[in-house]
Structures are given as structure tokens and as C-alpha cells.
N, C-alpha and C. Protein backbone atom coordinates (compact mmCIF):
# COMPACT_ATOMS: atom_id res chain seq x y z
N UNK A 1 -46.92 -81.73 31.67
CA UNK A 1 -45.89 -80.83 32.13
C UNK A 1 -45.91 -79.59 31.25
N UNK A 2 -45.44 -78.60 32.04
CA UNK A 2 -45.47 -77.34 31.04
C UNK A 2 -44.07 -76.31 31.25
N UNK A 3 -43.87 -75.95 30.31
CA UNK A 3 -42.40 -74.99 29.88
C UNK A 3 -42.65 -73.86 29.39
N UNK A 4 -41.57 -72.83 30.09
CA UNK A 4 -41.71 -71.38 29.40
C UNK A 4 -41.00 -71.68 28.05
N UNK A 5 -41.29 -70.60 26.84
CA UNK A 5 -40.55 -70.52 25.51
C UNK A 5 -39.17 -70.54 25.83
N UNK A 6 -38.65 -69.82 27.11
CA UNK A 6 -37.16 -69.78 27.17
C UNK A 6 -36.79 -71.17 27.49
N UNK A 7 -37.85 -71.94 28.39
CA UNK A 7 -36.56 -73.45 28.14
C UNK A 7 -36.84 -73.92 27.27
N UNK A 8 -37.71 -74.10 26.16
CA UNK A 8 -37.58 -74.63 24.77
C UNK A 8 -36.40 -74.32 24.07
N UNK A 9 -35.90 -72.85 24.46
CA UNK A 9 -34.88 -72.18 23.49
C UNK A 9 -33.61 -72.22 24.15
N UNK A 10 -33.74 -72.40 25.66
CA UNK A 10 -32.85 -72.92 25.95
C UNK A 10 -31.88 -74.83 25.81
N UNK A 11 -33.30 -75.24 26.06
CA UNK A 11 -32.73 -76.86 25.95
C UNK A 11 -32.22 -76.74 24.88
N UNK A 12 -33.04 -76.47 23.57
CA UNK A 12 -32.28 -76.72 22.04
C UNK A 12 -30.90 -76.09 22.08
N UNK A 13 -30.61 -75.05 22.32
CA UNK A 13 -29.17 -73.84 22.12
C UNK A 13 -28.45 -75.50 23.18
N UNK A 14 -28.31 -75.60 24.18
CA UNK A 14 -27.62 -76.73 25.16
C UNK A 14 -27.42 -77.76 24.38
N UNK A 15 -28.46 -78.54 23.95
CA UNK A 15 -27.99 -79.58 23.38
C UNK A 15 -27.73 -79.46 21.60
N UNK A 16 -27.57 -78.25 21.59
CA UNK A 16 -26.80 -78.32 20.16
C UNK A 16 -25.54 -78.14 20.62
N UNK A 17 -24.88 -77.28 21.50
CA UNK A 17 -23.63 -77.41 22.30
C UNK A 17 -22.85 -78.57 22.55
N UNK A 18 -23.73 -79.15 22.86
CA UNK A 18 -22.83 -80.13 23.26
C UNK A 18 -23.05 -81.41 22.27
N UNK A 19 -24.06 -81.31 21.31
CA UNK A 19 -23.66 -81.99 19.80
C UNK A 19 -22.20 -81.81 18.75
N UNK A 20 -22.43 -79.91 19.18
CA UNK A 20 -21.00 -79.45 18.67
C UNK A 20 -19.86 -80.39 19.63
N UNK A 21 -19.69 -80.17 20.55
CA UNK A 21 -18.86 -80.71 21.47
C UNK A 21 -18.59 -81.89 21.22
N UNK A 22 -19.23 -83.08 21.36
CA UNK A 22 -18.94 -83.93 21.08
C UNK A 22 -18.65 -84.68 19.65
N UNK A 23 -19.38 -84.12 18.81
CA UNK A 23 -19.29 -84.37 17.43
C UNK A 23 -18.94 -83.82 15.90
N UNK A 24 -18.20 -82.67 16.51
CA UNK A 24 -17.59 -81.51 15.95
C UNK A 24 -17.87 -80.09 15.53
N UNK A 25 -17.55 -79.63 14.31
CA UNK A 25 -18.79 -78.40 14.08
C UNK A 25 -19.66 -79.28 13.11
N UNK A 26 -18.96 -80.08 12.75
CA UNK A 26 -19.97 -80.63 11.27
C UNK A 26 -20.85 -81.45 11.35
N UNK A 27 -20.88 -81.59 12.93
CA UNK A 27 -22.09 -82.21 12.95
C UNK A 27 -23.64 -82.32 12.86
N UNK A 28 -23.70 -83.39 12.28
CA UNK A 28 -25.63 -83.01 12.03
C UNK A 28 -26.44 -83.36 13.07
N UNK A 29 -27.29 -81.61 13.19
CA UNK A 29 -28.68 -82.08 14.37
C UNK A 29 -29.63 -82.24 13.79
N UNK A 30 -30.11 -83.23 12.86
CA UNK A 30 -31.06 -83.73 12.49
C UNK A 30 -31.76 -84.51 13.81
N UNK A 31 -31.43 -85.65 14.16
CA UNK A 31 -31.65 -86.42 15.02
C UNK A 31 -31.39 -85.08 16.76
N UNK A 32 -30.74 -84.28 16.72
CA UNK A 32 -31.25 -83.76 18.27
C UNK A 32 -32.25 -82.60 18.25
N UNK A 33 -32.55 -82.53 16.71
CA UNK A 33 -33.96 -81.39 16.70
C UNK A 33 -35.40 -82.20 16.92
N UNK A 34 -35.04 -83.33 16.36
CA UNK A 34 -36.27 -84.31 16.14
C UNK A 34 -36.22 -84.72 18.23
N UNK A 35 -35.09 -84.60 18.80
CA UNK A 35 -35.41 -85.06 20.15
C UNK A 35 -35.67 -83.71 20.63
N UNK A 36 -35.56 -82.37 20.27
CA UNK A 36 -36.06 -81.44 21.24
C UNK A 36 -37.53 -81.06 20.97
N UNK A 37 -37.49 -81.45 19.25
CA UNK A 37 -39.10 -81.07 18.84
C UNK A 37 -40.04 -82.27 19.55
N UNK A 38 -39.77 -83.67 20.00
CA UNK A 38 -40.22 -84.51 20.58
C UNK A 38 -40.38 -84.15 22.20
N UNK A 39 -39.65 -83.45 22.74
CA UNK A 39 -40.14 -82.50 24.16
C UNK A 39 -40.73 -81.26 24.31
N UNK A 40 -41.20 -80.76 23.11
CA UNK A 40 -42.05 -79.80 22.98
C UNK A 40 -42.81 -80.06 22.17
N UNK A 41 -43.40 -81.47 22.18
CA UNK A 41 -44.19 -81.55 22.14
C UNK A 41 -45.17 -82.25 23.10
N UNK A 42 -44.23 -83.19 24.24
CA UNK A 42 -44.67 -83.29 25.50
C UNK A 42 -44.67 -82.09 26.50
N UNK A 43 -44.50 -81.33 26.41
CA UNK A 43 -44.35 -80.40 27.70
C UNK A 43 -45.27 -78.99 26.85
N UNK A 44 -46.09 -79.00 26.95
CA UNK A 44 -47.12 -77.73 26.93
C UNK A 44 -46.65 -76.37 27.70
N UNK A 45 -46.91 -75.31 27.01
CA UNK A 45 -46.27 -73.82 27.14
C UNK A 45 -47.43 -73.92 28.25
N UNK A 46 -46.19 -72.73 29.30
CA UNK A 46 -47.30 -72.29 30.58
C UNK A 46 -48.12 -71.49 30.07
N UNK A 47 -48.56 -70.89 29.59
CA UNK A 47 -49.50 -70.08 28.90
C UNK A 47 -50.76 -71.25 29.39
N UNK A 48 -50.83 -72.31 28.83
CA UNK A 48 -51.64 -73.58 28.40
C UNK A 48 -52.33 -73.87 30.05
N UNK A 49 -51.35 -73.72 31.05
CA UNK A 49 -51.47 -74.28 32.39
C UNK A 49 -52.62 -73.71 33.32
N UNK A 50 -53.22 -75.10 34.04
CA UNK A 50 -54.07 -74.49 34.86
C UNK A 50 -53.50 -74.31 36.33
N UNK A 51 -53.45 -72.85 36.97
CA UNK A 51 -52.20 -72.82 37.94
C UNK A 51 -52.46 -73.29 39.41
N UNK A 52 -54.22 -73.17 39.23
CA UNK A 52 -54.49 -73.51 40.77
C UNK A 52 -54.39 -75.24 40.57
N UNK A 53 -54.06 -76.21 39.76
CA UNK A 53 -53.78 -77.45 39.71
C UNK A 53 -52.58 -78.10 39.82
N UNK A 54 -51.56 -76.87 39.57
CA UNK A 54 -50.26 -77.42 39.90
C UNK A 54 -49.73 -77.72 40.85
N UNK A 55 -49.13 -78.64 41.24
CA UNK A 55 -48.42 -78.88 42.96
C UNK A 55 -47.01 -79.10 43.15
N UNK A 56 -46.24 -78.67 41.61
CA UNK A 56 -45.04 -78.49 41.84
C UNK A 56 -44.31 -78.11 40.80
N UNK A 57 -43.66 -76.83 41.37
CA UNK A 57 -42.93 -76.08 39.55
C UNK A 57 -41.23 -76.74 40.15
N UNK A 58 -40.53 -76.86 38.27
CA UNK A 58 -39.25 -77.41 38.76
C UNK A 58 -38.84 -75.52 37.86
N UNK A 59 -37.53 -74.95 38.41
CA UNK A 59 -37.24 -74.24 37.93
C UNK A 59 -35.58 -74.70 37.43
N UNK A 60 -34.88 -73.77 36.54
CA UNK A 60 -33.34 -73.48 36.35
C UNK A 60 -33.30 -72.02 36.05
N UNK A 61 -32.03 -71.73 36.67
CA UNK A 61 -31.60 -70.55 36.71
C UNK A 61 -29.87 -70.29 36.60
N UNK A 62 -29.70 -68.91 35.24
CA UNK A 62 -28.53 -68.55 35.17
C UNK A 62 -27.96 -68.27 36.96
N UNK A 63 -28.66 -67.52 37.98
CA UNK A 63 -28.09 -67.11 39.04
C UNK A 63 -28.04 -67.99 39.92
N UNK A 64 -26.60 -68.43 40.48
CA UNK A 64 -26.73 -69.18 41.68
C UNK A 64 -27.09 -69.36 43.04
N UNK A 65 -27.91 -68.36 43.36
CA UNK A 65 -28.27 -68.24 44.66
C UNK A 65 -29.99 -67.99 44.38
N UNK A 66 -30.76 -68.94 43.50
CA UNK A 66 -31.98 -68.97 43.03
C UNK A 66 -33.16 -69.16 44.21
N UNK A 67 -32.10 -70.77 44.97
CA UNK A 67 -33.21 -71.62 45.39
C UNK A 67 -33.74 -70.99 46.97
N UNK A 68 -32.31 -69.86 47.51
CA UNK A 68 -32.38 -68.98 48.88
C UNK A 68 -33.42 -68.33 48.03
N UNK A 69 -33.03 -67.44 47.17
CA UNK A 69 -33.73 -65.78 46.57
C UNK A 69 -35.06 -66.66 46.78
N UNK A 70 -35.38 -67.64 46.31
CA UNK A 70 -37.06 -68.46 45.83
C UNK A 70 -37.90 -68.51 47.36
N UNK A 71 -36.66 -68.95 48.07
CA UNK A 71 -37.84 -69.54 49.34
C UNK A 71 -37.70 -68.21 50.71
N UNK A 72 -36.87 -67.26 50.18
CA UNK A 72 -36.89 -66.11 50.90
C UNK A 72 -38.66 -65.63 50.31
N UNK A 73 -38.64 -65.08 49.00
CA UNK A 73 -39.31 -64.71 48.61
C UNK A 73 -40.76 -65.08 48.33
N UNK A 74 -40.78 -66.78 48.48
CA UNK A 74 -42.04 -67.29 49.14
C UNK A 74 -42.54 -67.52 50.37
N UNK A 75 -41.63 -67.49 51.25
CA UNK A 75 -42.21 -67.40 52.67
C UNK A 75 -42.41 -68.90 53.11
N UNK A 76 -42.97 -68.96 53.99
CA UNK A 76 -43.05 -70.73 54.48
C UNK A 76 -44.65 -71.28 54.38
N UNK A 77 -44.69 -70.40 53.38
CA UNK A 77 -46.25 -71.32 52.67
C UNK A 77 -46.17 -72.40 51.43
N UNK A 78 -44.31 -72.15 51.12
CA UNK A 78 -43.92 -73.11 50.06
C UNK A 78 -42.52 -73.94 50.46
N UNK A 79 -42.40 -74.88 49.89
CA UNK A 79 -40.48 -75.01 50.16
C UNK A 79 -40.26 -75.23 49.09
N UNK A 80 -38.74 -74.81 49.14
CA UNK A 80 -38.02 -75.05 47.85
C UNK A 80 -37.13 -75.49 48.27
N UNK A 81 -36.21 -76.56 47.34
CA UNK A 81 -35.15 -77.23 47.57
C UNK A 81 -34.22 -77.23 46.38
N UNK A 82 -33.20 -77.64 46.12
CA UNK A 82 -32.06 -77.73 44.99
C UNK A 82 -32.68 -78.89 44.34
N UNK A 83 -32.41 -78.24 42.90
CA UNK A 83 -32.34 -79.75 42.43
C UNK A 83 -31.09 -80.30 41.72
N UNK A 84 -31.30 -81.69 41.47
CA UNK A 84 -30.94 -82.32 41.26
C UNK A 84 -29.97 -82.39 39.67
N UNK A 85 -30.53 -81.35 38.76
CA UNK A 85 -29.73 -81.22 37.62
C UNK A 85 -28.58 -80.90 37.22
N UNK A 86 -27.80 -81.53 36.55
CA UNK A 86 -26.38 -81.13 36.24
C UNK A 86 -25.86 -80.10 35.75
N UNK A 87 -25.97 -78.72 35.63
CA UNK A 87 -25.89 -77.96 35.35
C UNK A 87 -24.10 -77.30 35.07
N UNK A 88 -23.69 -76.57 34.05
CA UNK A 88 -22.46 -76.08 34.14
C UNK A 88 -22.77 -74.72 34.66
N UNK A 89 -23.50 -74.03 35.60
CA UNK A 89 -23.29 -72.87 36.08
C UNK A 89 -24.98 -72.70 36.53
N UNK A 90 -24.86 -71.51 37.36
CA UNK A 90 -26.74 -70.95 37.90
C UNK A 90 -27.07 -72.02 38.86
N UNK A 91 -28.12 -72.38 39.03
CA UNK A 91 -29.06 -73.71 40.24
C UNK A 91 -30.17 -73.63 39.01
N UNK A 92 -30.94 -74.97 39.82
CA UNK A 92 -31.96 -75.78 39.54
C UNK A 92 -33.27 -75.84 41.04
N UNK A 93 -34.38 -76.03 41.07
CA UNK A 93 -34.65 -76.49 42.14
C UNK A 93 -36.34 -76.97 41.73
N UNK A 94 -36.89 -76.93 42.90
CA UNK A 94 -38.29 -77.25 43.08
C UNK A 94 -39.04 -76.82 43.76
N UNK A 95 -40.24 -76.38 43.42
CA UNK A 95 -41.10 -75.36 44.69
C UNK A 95 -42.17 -76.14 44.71
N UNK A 96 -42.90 -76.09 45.86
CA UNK A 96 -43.95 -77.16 46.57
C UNK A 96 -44.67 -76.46 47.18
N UNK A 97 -46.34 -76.64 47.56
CA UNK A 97 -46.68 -75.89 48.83
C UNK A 97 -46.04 -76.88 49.79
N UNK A 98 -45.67 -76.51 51.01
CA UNK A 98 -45.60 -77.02 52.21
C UNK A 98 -46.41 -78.53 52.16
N UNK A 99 -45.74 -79.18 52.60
CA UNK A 99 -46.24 -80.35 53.23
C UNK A 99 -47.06 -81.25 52.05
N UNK A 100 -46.54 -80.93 50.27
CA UNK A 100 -46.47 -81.71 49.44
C UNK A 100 -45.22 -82.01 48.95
N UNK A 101 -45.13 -83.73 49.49
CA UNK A 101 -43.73 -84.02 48.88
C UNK A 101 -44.31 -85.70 48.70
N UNK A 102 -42.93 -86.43 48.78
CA UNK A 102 -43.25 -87.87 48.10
C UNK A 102 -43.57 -88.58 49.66
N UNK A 103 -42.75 -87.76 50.81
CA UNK A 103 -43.25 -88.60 52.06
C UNK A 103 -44.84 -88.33 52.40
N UNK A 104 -45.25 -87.18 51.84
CA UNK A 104 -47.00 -87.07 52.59
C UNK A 104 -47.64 -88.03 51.52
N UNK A 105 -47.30 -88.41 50.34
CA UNK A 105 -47.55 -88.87 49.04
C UNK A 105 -47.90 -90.18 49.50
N UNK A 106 -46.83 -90.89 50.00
CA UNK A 106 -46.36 -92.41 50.37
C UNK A 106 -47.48 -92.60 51.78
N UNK A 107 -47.15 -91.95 52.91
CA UNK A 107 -48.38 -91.87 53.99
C UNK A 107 -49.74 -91.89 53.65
N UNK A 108 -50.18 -91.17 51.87
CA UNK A 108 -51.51 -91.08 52.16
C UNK A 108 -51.98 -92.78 51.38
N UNK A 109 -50.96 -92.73 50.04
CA UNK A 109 -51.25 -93.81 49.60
C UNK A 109 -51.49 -95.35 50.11
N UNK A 110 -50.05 -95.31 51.16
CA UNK A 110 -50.26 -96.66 51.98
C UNK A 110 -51.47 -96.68 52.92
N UNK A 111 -51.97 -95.55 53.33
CA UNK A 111 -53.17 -95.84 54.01
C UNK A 111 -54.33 -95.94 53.56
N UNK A 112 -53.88 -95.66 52.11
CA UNK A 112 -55.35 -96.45 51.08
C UNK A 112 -55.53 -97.60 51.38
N UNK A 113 -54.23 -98.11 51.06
CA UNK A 113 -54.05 -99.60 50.88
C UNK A 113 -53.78 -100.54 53.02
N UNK A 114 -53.59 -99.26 53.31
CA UNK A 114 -54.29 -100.36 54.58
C UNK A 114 -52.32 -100.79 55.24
N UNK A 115 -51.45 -100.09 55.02
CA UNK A 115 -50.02 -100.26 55.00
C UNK A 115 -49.72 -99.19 55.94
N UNK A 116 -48.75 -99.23 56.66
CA UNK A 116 -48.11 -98.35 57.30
C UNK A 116 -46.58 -98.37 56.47
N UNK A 117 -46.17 -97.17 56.68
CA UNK A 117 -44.76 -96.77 55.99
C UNK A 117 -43.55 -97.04 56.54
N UNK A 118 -44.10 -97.60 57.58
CA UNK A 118 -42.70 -98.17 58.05
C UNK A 118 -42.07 -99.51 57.60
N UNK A 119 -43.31 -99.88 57.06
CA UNK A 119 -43.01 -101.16 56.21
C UNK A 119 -42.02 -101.12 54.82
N UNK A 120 -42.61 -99.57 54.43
CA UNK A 120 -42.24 -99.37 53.38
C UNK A 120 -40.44 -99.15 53.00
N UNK A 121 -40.10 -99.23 51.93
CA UNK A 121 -38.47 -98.70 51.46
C UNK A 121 -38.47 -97.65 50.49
N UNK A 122 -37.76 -96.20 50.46
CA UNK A 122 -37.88 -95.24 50.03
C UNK A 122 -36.32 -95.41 49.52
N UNK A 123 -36.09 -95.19 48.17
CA UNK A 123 -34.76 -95.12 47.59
C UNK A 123 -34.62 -93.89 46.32
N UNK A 124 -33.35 -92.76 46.93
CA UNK A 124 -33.88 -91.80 46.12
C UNK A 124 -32.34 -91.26 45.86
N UNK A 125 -32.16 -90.10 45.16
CA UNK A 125 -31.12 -89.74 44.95
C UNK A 125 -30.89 -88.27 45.33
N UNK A 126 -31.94 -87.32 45.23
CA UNK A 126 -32.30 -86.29 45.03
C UNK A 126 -32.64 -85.36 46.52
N UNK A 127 -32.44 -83.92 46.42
CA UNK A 127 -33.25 -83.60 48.07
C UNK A 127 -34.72 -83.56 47.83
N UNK A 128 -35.40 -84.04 46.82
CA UNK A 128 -36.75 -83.67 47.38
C UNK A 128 -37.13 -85.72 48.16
N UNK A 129 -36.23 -86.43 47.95
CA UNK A 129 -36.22 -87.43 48.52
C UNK A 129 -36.35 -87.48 49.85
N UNK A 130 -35.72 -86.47 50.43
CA UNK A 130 -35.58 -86.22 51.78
C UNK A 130 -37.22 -86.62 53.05
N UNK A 131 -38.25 -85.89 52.28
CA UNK A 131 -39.13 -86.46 53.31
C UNK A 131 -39.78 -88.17 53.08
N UNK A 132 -39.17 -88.50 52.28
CA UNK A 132 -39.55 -89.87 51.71
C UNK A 132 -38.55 -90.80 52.85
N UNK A 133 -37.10 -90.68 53.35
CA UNK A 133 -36.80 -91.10 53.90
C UNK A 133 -37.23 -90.87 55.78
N UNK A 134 -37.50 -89.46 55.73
CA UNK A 134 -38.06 -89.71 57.38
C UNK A 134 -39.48 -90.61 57.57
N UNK A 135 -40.21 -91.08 55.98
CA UNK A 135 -41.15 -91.98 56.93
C UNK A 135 -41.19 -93.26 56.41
N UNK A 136 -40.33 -93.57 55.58
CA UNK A 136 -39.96 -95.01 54.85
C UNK A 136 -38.93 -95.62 56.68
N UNK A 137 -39.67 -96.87 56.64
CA UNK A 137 -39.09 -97.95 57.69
C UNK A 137 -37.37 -97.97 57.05
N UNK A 138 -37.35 -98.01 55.99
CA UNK A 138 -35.91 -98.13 55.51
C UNK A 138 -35.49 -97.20 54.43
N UNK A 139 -34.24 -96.14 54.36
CA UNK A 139 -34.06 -95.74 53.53
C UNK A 139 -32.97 -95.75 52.80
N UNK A 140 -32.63 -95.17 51.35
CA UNK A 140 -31.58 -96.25 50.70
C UNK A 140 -31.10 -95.27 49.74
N UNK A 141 -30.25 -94.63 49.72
CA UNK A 141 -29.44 -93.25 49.00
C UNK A 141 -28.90 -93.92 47.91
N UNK A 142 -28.69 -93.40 46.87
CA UNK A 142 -28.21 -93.88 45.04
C UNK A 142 -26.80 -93.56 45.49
N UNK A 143 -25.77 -93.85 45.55
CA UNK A 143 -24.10 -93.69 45.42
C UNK A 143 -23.87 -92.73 44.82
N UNK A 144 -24.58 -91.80 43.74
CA UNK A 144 -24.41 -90.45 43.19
C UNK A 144 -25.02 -89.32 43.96
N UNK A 145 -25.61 -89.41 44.73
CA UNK A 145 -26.46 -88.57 45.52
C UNK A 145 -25.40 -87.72 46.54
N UNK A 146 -26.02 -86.55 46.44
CA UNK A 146 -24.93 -85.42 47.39
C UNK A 146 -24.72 -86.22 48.98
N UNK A 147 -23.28 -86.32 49.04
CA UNK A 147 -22.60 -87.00 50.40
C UNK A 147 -23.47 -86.29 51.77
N UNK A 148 -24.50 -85.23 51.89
CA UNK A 148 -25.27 -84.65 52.88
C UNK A 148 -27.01 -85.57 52.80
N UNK A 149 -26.70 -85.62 51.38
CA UNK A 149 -28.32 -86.52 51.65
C UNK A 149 -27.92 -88.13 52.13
N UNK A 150 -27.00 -88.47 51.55
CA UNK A 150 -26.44 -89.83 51.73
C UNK A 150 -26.78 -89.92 53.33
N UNK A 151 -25.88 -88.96 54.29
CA UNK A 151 -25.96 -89.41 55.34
C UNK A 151 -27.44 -88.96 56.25
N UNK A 152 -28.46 -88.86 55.62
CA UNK A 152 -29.82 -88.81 56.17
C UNK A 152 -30.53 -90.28 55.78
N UNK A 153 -29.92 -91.26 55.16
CA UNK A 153 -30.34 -92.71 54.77
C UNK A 153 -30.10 -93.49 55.43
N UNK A 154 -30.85 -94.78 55.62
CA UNK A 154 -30.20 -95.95 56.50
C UNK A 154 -29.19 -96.26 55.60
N UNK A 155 -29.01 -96.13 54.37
CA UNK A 155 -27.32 -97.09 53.99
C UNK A 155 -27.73 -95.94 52.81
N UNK A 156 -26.51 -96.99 51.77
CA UNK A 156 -26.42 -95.99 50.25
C UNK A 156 -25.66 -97.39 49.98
N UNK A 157 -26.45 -97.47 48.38
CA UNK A 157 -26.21 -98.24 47.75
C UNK A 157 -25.13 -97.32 46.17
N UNK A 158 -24.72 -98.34 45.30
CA UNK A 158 -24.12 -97.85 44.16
C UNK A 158 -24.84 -96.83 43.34
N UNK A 159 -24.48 -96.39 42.39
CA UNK A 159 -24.70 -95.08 41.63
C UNK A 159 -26.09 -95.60 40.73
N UNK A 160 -26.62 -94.89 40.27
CA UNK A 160 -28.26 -95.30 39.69
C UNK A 160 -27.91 -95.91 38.31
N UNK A 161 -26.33 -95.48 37.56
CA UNK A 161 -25.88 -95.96 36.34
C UNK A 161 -24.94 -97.59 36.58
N UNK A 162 -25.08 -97.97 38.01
CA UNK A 162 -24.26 -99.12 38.25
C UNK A 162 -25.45 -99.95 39.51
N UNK A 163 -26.50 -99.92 38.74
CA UNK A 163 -27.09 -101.00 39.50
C UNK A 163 -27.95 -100.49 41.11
N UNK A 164 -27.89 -99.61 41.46
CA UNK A 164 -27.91 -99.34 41.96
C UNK A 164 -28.98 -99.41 43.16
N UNK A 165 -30.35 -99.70 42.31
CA UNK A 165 -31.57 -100.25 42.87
C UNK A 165 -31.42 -101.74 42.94
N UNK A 166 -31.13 -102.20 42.29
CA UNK A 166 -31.20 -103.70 42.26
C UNK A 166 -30.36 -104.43 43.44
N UNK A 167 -28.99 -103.55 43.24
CA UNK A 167 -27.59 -103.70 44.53
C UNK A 167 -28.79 -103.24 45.45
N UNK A 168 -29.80 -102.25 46.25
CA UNK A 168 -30.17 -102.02 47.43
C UNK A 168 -31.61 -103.58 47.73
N UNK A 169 -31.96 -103.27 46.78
CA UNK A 169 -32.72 -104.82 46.64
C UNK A 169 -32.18 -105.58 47.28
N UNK A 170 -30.98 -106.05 46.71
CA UNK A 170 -30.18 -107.63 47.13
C UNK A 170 -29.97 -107.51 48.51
N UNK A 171 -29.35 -106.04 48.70
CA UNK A 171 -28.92 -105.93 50.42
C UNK A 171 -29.68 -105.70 51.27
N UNK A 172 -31.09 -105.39 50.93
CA UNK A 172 -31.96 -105.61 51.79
C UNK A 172 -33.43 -106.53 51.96
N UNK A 173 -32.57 -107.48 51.03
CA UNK A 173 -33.19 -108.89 50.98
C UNK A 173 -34.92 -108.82 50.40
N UNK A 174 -35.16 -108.79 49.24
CA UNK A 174 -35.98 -108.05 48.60
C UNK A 174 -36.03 -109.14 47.49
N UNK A 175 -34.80 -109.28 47.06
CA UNK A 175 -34.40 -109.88 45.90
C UNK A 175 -33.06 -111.15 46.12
């Protein structure tokens, strides 16, 4: 994975925030420098990146109207969707060429293996989940997931912090 210098300098400034926040001013970031210097050192500067290999940038943005401005401005040779991050202000999202997502992903793989996808169960939380459920035989929304993706699922199970895979397991007899 690869990161501009600004989210290096951003993640650290965030989660010293909310070190302050939770743990006063006096608190020590010993232990959350050692976790941001531990993600920069997994995530390689785009500088580093080879671009015709990439098949999917995640972005964040101070402005909230990112993920329209993104897919106005790419045209329909890409999609972009919201993501999924918690953010206190701006959007998040994901850009794709067209017709790479987890459902063309799942179609090509099961037909390695000799499977059709209707067999399959797709359980997600997120909108890039979305084409995963039009070709999963069954699909199964996390209880935290935006109430618009929820209702594109065959059911919705509990929240991903309360079991949530395991609860869709049980109810759809798996487990």
C-alpha cells in the first residue's frame, strides 16, 4: 500500500488528538508514535508506486463533496464510491476502474475453482460491498452498515463489534 506525506502527517497530528483527548495533555505518545512509525513503515510513499499496477486508490478529504467532485471529474471509465471511514468532517472514498470490484473478483475466482456465485455468501459492511451482493446467492449486511446498503442485502446481521459474522453464520446455517 502506498501514502502521500500528508497522510503520514496527517494520521500522526489525529491520533495524537485524540491521545490528548482521551488521556489528557500529559499524556505520553511514546506507544502511538511507535504505532504510526509502524504504518509508515507498511505503507510506502506514492512516489515509490507503480501506477499502471494499481487497481484501487482509497482517498480522504477535508471537503465534503469529494466523492461527486472525484467521479464527475473521472468520467465513467472509473467509479467512485464513499467510504467507509469515520471521519469528524470532509469524505473518504474509493476509486476503481469500472468493473473492478469484489463482485467481478468473486465471479472470476469461483470460476477458477469450478463454483458458481450463487452458491456463494457475500457479507460486508461497506458500499464498495455493493457489487459483492448482486452476485453472492446470499447476502448479509454488518448491523453498522449505512441503513441504504442494509436494504440492498438478503438480511443484516449484528454490528461487526457484536458478533456479527458468526450471528450471520448461525442464521444461515453455516455454523
Amino acid at each position: 500500500m502506498f501514502a502521500t506525506m500528508n497522510e503520514f502527517v496527517r494520521m500522526r497530528a489525529e491520533r495524537r488528538e485524540e491521545d490528548i483527548r482521551h488521556l489528557g495533555q500529559d499524556a505520553t505518545v511514546d506507544l502511538l508514535d511507535a504505532v504510526v512509525e509502524a504504518a509508515e513503515e507498511r505503507y510506502r510513499p506514492l512516489a515509490e508506486a507503480d501506477l499502471d499496477a494499481i487497481a484501487k486508490a482509497v482517498f480522504i478529504s477535508e471537503a465534503s463533496d469529494t466523492v461527486s467532485r472525484a467521479q464527475a471529474d473521472l468520467g465513467g471509465r472509473f467509479h467512485v464510491i464513499p467510504g467507509s471511514m469515520p471521519l469528524p468532517g470532509g469524505s473518504n472514498g474509493e476509486i476503481a476502474p469500472r468493473g473492478v470490484n469484489k463482485g467481478s473478483a468473486i465471479v472470476e475466482v469461483l470460476g477458477l475453482l469450478g463454483r458458481s456465485a450463487k452458491g456463494a455468501v457475500g457479507i460486508g459492511d461497506s458500499w464498495n460491498d455493493v457489487e459483492m451482493f448482486e452476485v453472492c446467492g446470499a447476502s448479509v449486511a454488518m448491523g453498522n452498515a449505512d441503513p441504504d446498503l442494509q436494504a440492498k442485502a438478503d438480511r443484516v446481521t449484528t454490528g461487526v463489534l457484536d458478533d456479527g459474522v458468526w450471528n450471520a453464520f448461525v442464521a444461515l446455517g453455516l455454523i
